[in-house]
N, C-alpha and C. Protein backbone atom coordinates (compact mmCIF):
# COMPACT_ATOMS: atom_id res chain seq x y z
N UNK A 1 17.77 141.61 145.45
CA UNK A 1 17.60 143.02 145.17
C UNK A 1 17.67 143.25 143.67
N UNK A 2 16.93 143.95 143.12
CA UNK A 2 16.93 144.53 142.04
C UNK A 2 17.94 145.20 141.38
N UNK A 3 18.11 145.35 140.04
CA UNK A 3 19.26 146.63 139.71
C UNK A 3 18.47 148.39 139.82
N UNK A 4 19.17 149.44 140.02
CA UNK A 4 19.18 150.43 139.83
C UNK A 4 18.82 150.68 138.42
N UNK A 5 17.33 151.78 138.16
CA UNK A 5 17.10 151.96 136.88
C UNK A 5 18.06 153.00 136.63
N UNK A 6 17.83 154.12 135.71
CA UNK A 6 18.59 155.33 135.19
C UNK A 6 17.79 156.47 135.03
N UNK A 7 17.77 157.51 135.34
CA UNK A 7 16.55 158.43 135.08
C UNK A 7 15.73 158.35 134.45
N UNK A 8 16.38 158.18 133.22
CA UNK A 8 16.01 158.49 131.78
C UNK A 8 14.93 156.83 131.79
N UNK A 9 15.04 155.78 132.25
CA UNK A 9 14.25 154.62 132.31
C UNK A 9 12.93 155.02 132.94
N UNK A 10 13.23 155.73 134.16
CA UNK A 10 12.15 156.17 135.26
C UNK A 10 11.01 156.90 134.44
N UNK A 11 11.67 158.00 133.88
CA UNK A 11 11.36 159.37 133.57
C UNK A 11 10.28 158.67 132.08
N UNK A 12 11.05 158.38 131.18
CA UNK A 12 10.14 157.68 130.19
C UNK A 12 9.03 156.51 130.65
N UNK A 13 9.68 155.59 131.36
CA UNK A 13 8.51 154.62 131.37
C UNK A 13 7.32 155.31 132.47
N UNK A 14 6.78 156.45 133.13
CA UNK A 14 6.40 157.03 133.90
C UNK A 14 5.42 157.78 132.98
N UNK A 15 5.95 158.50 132.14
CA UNK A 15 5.58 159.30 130.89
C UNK A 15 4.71 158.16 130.29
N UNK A 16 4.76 156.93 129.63
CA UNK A 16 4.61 155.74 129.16
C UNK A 16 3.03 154.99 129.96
N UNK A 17 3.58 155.33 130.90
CA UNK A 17 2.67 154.32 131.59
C UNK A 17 0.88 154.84 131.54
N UNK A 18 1.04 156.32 131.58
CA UNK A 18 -0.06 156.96 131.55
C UNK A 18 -1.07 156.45 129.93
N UNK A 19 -0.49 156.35 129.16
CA UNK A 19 -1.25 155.61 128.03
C UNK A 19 -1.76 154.53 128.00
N UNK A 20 -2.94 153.78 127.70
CA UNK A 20 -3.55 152.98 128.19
C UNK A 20 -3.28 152.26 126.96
N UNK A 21 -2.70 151.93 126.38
CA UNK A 21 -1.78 151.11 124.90
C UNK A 21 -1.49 149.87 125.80
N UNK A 22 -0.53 150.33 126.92
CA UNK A 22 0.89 149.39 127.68
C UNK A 22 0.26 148.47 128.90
N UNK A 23 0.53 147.26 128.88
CA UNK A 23 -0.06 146.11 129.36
C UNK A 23 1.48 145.89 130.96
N UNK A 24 1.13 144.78 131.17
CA UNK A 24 1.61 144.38 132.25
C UNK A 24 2.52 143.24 131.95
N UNK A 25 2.65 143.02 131.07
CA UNK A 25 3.92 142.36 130.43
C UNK A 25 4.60 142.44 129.60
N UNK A 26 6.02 141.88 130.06
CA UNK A 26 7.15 142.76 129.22
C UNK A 26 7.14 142.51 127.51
N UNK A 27 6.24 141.23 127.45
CA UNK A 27 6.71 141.12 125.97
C UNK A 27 5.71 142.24 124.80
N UNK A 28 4.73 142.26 125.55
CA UNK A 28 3.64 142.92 124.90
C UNK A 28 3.81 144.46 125.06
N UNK A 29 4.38 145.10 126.06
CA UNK A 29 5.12 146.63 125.95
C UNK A 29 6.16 146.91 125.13
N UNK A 30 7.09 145.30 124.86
CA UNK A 30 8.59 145.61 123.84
C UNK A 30 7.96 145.28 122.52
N UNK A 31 7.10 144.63 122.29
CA UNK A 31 6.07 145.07 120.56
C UNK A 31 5.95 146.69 120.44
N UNK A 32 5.40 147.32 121.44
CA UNK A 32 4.79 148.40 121.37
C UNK A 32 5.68 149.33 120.82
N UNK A 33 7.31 149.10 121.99
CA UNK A 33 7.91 149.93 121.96
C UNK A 33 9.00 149.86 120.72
N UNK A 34 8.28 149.03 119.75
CA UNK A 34 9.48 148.24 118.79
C UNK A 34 10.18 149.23 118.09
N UNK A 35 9.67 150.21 117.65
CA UNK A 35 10.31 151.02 116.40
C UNK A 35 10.49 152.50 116.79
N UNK A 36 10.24 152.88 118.09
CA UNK A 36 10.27 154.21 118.90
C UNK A 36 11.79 154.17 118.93
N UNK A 37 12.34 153.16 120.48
CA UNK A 37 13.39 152.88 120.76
C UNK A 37 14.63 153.61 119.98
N UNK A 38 15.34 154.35 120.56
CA UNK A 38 17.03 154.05 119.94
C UNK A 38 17.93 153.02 119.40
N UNK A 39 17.46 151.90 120.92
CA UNK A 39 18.70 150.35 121.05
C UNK A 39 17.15 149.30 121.87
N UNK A 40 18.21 148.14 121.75
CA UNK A 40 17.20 147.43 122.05
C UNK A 40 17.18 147.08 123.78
N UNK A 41 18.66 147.76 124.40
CA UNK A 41 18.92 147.93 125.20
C UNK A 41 17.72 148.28 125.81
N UNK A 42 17.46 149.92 125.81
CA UNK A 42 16.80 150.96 125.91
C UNK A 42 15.33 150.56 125.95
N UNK A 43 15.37 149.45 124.74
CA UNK A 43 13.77 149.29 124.73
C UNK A 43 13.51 148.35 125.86
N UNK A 44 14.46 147.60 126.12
CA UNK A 44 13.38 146.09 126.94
C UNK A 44 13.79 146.90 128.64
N UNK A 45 14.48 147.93 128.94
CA UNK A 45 14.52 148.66 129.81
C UNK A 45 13.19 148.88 130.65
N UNK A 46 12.94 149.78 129.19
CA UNK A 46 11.63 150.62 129.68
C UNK A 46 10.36 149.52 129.44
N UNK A 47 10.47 148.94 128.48
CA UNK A 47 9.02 147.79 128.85
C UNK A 47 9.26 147.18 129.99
N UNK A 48 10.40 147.01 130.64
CA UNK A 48 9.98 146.17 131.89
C UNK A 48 9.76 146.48 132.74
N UNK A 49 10.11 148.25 132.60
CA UNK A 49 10.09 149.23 133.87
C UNK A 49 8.18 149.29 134.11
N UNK A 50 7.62 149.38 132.57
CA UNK A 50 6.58 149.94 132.46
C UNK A 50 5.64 148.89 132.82
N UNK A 51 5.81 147.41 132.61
CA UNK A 51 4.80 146.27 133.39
C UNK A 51 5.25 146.18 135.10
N UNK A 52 6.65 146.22 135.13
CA UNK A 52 6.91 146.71 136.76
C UNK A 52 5.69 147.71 137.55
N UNK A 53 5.93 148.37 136.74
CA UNK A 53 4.94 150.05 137.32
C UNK A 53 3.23 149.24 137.20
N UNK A 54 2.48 149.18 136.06
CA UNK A 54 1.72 148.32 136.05
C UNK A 54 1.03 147.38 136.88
N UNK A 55 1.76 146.71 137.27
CA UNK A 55 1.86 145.44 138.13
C UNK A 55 1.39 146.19 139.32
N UNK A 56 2.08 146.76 139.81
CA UNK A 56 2.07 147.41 141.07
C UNK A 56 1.12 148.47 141.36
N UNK A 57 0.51 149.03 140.49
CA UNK A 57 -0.75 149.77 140.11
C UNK A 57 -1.93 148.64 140.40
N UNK A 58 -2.15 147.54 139.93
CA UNK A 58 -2.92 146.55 140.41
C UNK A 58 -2.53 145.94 141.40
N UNK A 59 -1.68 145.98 141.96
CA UNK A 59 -1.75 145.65 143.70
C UNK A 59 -2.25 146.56 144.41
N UNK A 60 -2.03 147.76 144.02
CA UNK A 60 -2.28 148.65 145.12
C UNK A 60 -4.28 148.99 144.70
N UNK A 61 -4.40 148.83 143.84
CA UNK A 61 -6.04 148.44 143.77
C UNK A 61 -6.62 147.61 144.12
N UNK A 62 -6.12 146.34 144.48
CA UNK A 62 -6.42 145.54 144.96
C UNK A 62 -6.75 145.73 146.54
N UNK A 63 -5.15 146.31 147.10
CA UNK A 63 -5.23 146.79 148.26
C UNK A 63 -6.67 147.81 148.40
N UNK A 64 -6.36 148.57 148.18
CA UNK A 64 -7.49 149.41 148.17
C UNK A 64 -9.02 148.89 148.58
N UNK A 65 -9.09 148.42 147.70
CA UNK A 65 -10.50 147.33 147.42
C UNK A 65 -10.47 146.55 148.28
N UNK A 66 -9.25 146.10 149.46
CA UNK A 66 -9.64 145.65 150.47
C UNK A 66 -9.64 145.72 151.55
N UNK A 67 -9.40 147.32 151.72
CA UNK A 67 -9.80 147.99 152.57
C UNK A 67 -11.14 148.67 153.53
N UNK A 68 -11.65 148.22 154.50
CA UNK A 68 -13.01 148.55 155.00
C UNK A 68 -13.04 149.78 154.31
N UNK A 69 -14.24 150.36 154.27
CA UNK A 69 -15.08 151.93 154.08
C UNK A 69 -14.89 152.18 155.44
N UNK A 70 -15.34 153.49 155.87
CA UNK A 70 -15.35 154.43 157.21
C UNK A 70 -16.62 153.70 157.75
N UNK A 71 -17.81 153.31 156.99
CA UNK A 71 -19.24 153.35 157.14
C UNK A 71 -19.28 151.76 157.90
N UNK A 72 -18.06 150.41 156.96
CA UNK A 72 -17.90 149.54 157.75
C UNK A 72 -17.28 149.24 159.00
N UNK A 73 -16.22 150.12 158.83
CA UNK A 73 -15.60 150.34 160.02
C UNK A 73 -16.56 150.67 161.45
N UNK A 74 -17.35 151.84 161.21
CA UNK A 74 -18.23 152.28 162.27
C UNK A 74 -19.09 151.33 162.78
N UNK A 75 -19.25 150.65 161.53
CA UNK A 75 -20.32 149.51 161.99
C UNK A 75 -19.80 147.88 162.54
N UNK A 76 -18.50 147.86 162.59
CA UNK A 76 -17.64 146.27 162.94
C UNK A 76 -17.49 146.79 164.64
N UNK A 77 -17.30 148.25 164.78
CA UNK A 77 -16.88 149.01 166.09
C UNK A 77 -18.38 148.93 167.01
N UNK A 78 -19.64 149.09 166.12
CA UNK A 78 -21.09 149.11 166.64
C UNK A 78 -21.35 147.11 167.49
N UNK A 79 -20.77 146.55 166.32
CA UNK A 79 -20.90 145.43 166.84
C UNK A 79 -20.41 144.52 167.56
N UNK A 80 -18.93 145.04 168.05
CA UNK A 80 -18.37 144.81 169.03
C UNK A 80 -18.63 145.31 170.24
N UNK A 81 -19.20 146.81 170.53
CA UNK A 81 -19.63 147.14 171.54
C UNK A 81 -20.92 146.70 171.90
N UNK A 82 -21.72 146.12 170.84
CA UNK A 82 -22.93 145.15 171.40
C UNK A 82 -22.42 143.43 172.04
N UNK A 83 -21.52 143.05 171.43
CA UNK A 83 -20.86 141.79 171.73
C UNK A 83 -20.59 142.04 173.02
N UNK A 84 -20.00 143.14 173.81
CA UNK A 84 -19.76 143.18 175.27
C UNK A 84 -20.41 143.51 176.15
């Protein structure tokens, strides 16, 4: 199991993520975030929150993308009722 983020991790790297700057790995978001940051704490927080988020944005496109259409669907259902 994972640790518990903090709002303030959520809330920023969420805010963050919407900019198309921030990549999917942590080292290349904690460049980004080099001189914003407060602590360095703070920073490798939110870059990891923000390739976390990332990451998972391309799974779920993936998913997506491999999901039938309605149009294939109708038509896998057409060809099974010819199969019988």
């Amino acid at each position: 199991m994972g640790r518990i983020k903090s709002t303030l991790i959520k809330r920023t790297g969420r805010q963050l993520t919407k900019e198309p700057m921030f990549g999917d790995t942590f080292e290349h978001n904690k460049k980004i975030l080099a001189n914003s940051m407060p602590s360095k704490k703070t920073r490798n927080r939110i870059a990891g929150y923000i390739g976390h988020l990332r990451r998972m944005e391309k799974i779920k496109v993936a998913r997506e993308a491999q999901k039938p259409t309605i149009a294939q669907q109708a038509m896998q259902e057409e060809l099974q009722r010819v199969q019988y």
